[in-house]
Protein backbone atom coordinates (compact mmCIF):
# COMPACT_ATOMS: atom_id res chain seq x y z
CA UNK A 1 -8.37 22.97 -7.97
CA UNK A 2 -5.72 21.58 -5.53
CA UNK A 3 -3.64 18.69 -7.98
CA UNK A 4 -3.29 17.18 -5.03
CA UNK A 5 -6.72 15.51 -6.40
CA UNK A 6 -5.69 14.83 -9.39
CA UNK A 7 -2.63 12.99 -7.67
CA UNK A 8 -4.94 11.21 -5.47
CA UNK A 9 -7.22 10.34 -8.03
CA UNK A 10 -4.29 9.02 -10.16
CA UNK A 11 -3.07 6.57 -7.40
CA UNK A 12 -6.71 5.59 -7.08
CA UNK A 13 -6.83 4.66 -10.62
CA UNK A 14 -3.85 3.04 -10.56
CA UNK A 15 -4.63 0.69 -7.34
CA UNK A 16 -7.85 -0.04 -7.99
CA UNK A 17 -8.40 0.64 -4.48
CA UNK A 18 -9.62 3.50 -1.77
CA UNK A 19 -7.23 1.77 0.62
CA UNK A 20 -4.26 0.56 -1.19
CA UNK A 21 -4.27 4.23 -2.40
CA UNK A 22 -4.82 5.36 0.99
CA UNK A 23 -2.04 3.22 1.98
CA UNK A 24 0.92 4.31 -0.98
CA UNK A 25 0.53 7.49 -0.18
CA UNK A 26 0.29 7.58 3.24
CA UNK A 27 -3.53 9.13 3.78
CA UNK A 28 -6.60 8.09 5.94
CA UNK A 29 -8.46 5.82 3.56
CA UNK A 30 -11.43 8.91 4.62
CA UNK A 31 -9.56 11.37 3.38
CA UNK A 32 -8.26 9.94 -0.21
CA UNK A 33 -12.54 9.16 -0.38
CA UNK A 34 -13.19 12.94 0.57
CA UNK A 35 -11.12 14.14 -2.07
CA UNK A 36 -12.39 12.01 -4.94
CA UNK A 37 -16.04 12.99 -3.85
CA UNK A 38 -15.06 16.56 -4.45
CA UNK A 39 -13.94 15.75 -7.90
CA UNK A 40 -16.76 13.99 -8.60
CA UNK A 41 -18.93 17.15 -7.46
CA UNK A 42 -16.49 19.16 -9.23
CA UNK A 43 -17.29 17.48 -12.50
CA UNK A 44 -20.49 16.61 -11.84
CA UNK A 45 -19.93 12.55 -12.72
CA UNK A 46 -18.80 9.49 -11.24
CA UNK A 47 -15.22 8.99 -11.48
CA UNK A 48 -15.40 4.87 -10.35
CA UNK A 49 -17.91 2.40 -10.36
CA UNK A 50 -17.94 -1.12 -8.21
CA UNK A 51 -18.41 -4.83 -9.67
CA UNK A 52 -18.77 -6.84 -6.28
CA UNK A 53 -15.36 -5.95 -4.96
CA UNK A 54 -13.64 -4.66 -8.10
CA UNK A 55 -12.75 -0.73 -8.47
CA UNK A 56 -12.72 0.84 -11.61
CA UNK A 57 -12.86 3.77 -13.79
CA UNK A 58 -16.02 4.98 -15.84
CA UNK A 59 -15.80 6.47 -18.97
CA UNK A 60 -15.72 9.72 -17.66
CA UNK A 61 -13.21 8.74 -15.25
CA UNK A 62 -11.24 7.24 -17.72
CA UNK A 63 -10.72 10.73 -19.86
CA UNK A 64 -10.04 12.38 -17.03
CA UNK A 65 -7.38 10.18 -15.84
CA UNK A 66 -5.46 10.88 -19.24
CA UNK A 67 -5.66 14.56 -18.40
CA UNK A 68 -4.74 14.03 -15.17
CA UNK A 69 -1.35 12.32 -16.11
CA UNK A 70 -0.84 14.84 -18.83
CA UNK A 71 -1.63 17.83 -16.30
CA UNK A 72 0.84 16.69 -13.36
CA UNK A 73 3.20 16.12 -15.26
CA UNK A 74 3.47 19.07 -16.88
CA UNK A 75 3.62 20.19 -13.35
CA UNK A 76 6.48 18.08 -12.26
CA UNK A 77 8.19 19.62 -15.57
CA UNK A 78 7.66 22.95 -14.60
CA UNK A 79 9.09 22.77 -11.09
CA UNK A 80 12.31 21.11 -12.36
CA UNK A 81 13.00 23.56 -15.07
CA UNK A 82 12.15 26.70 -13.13
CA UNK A 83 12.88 25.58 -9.40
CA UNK A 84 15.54 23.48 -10.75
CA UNK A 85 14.12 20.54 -8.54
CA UNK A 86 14.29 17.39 -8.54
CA UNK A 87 11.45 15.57 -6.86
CA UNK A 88 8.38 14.00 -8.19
CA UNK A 89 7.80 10.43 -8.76
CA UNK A 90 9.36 8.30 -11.54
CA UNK A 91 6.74 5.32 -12.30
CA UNK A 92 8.60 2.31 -13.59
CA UNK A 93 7.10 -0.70 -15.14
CA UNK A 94 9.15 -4.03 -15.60
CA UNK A 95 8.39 -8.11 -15.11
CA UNK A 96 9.25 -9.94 -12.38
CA UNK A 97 12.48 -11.59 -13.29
CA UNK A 98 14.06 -7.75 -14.02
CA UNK A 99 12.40 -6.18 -10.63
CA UNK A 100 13.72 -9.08 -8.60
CA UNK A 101 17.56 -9.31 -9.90
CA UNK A 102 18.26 -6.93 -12.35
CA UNK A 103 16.80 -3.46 -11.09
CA UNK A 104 17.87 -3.17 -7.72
CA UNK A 105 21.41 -1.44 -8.25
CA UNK A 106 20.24 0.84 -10.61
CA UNK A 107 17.24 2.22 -8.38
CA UNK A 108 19.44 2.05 -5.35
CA UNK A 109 22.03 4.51 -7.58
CA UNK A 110 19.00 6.71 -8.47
CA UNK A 111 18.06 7.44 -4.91
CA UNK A 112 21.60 8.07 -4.05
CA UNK A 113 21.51 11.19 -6.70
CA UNK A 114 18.07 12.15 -6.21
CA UNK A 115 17.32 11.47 -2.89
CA UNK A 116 13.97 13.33 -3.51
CA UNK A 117 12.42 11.21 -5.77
CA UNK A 118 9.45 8.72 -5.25
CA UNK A 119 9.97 5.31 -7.35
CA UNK A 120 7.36 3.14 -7.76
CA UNK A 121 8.48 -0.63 -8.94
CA UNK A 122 5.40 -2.10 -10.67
CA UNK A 123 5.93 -5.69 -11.39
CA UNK A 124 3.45 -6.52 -14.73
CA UNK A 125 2.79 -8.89 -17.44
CA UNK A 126 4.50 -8.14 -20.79
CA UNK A 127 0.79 -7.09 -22.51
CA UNK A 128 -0.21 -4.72 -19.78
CA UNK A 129 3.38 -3.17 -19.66
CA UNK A 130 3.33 -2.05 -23.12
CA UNK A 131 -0.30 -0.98 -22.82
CA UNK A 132 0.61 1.50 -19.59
CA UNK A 133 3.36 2.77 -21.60
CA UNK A 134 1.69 3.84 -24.18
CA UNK A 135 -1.01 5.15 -22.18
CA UNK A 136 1.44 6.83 -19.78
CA UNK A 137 1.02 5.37 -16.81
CA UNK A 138 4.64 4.07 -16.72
CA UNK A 139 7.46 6.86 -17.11
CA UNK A 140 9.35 3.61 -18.44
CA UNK A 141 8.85 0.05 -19.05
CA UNK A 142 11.92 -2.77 -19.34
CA UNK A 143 11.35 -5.64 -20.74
CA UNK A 144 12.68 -9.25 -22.35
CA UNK A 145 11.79 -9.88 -25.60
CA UNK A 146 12.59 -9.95 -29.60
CA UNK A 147 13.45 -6.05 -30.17
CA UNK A 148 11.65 -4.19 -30.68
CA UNK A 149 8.98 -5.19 -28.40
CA UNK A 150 6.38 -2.52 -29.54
CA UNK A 151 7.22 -0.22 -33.09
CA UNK A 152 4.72 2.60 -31.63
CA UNK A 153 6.78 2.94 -28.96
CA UNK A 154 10.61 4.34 -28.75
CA UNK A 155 12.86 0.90 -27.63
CA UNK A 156 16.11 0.66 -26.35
CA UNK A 157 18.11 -2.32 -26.65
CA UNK A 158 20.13 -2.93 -24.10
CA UNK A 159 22.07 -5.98 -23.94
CA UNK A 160 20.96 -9.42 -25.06
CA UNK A 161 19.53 -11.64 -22.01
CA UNK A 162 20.18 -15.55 -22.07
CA UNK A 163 17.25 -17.86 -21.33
CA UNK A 164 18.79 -21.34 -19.86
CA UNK A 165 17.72 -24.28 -18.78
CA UNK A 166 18.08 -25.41 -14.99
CA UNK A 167 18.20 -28.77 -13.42
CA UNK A 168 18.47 -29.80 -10.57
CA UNK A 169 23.16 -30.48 -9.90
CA UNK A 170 22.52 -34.35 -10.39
CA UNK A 171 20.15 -34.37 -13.46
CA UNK A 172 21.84 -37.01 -16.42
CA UNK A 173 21.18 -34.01 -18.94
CA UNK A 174 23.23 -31.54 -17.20
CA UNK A 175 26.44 -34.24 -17.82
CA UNK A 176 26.19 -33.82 -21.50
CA UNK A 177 28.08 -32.14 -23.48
CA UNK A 178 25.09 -31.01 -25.75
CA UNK A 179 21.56 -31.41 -25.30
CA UNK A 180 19.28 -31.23 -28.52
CA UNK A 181 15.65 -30.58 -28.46
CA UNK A 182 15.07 -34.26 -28.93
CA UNK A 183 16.85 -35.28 -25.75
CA UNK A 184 13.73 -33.03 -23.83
CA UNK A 185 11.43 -35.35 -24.78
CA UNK A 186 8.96 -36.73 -21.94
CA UNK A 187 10.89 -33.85 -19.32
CA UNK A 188 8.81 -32.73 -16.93
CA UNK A 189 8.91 -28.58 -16.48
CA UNK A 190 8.35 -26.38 -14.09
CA UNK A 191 6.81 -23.14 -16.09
CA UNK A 192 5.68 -19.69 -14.99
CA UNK A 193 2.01 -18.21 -15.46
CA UNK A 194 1.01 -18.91 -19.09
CA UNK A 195 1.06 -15.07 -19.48
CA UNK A 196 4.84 -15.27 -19.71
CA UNK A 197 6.45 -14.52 -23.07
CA UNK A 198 9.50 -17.10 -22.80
CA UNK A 199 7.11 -19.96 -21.42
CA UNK A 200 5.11 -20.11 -24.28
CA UNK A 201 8.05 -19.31 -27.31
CA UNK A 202 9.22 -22.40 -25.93
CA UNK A 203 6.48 -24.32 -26.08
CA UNK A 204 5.68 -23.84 -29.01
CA UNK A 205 9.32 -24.65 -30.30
CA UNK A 206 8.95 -28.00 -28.28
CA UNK A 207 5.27 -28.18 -30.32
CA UNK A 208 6.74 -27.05 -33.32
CA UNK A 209 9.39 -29.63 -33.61
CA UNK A 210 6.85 -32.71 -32.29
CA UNK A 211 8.73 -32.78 -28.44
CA UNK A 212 5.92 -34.30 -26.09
CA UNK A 213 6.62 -33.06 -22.52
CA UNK A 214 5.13 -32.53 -19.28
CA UNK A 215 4.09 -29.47 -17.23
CA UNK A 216 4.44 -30.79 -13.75
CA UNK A 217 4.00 -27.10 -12.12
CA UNK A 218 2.71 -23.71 -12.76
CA UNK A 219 4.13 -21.15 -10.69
CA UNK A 220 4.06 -17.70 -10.66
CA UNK A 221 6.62 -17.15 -8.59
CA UNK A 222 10.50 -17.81 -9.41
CA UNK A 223 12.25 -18.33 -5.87
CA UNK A 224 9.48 -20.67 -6.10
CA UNK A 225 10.63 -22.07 -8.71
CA UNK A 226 13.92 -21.96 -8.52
CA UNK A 227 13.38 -24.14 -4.91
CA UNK A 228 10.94 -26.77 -6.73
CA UNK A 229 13.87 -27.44 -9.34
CA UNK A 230 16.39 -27.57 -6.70
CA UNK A 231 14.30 -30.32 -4.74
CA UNK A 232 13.91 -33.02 -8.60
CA UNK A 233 10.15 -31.78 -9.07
CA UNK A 234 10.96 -31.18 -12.62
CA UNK A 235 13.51 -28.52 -14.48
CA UNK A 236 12.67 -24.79 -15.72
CA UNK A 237 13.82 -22.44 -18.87
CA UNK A 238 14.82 -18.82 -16.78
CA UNK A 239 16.43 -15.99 -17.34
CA UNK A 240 20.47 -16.49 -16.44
CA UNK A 241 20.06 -13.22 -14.25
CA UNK A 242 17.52 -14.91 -12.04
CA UNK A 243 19.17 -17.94 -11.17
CA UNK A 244 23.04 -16.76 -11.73
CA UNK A 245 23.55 -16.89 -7.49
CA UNK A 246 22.59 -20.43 -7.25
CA UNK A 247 24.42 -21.47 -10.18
CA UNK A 248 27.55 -19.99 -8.58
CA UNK A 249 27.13 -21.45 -5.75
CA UNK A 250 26.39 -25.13 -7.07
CA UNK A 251 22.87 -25.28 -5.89
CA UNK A 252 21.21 -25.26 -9.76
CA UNK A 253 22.85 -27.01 -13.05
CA UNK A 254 22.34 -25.49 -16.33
CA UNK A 255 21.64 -28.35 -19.32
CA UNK A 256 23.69 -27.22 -22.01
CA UNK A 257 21.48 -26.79 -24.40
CA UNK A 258 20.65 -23.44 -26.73
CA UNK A 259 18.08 -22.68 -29.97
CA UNK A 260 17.90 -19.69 -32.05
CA UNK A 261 14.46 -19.04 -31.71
CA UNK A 262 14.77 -18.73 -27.85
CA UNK A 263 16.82 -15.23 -27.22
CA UNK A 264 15.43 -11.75 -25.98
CA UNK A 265 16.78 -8.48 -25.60
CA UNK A 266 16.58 -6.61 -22.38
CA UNK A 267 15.12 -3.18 -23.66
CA UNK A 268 13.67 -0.06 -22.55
CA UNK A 269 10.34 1.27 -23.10
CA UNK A 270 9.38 5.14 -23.63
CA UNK A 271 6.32 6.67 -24.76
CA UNK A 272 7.79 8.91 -28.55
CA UNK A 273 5.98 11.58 -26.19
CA UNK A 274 7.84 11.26 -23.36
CA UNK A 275 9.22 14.46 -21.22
CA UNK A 276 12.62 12.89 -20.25
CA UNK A 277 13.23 14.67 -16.96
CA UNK A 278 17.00 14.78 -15.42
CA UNK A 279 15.99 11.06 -13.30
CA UNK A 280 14.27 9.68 -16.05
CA UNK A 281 17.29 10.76 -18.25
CA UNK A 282 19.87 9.33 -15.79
CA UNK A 283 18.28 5.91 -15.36
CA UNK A 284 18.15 5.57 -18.80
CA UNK A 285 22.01 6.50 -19.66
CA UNK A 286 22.33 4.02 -16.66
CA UNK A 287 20.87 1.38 -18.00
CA UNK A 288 22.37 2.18 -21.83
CA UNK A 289 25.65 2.21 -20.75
CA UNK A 290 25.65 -0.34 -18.32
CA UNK A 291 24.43 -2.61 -21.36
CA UNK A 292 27.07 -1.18 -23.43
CA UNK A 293 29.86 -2.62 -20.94
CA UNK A 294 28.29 -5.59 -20.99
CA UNK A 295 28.62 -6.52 -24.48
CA UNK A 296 32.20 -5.30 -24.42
CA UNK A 297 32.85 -7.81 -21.90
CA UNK A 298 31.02 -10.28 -23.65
């Protein structure tokens, strides 16, 4: 059977949609239906089912699509090692905050070397990261949290990633000198979506130590975010990496204030499993030693 099936099929899976599949890789939306009716003849089951407007697998479809994974990229494998190419896609799953202003160098240095590869930037929650990574649907995962993030899986640790406060330039807690947990009380915040791993570590530190405060604004956006601060609507704990250009440039404050319960390492996720081909292998060195100069800096 052509695994050009299978790779449709995979997308499929992966979208949860005929014609965001359709669209990624660059099909009628007829066609990428045509082909998963053959499977389904093929195997003589359904493949997806529909609730109202959701796509999604069966069980069938489900064990399939872990044979799927398993079978193209064992194909991939093979034409590296005896065509000694280098094409393929490299699948990488991350959060927000890391896709937005960490990432882009690194994949922009990857596609300089192989300029045959396909990357695919998926932007997830921390929960369904790990669980793709596990399952294989990510080549890699990076993530911020305590390391390691998952012991079933083979972590990384990069660098460590400050989480800081920001205010807007003018706000009488950025003029301190240092800023305990007590002087939060009553602040309003501006949080992300209550998915987020730092949002609710700090909470419950703020909880855990009696701190009342406000959530004026939940956002799941961070330029959002970052523009709500900037304009008094309340302040935000973020990553340094996602606010470090308007820091420099005196558009964002940072309250000087720091607890040992709020750090995270920046790591990198792989499957114990994994087939490291030569991009996967190079974006991870990448990353390692890019972490590595880092710390010697630091």
């Amino acid at each position: 059977m052509d695994l050009t099936y299978f790779r449709t099929f995979r997308e499929v899976a992966r979208r949860k949609s005929f014609t965001r599949a359709a669209e990624e890789l660059g099909y009628a939306q007829s066609s990428v239906t045509m082909q998963i009716q053959k499977l389904e003849r093929e195997y003589g089951v359904p493949l997806f089912e529909r609730f109202g407007r959701q796509l999604r697998l069966t069980p069938p479809g489900e064990g399939l699509l872990k044979l799927a994974v398993q079978m193209l990229e064992l194909y991939d494998q093979s034409k590296e090692r005896i065509a000694q190419q280098v094409s393929g896609t490299l699948t990488i799953g991350t959060i927000d905050s890391l896709a937005a202003y960490y990432l882009p160098p690194f994949l922009q240095q990857l596609k300089l070397l192989y300029p045959g590869l396909n990357i695919q930037l998926a932007a997830d929650n921390e929960s369904s990261l790990l669980a793709k990574v596990r399952e294989g649907d990510y080549d890699i995962g990076l993530l911020l949290d305590r390391y390691p993030a998952d012991t079933y899986l083979n972590c990384i640790r990069v660098r460590d990633e400050p989480l800081v406060i920001v205010a807007p330039v003018q706000h009488p807690l950025t003029q301190c000198g240092s800023v305990q947990l007590e002087d939060l009380q009553h602040s309003e915040f501006i949080v992300t979506e209550g998915s987020c791993l730092y949002r609710n570590m700090f909470e419950k530190v703020l909880k855990d130590h009696g701190i009342a405060f406000r959530i004026g604004f939940e956002l799941g956006n961070l330029e959002t975010i970052k523009h709500c601060v900037m304009t008094g609507l309340g302040i935000a704990l973020l990553p340094r990496i996602a606010v470090e250009t308007e820091l420099a440039l005196g558009k964002l404050a940072v309250i000087p204030f720091s607890h040992p319960e709020l750090r995270f390492d920046l790591q990198l996720l792989l499957h114990p499993k994994k087939w490291m081909s030569q991009p996967l292998d190079a974006f991870v060195h990448m990353l390692s030693e890019k972490g590595i100069s880092d710390s010697t800096q630091l």
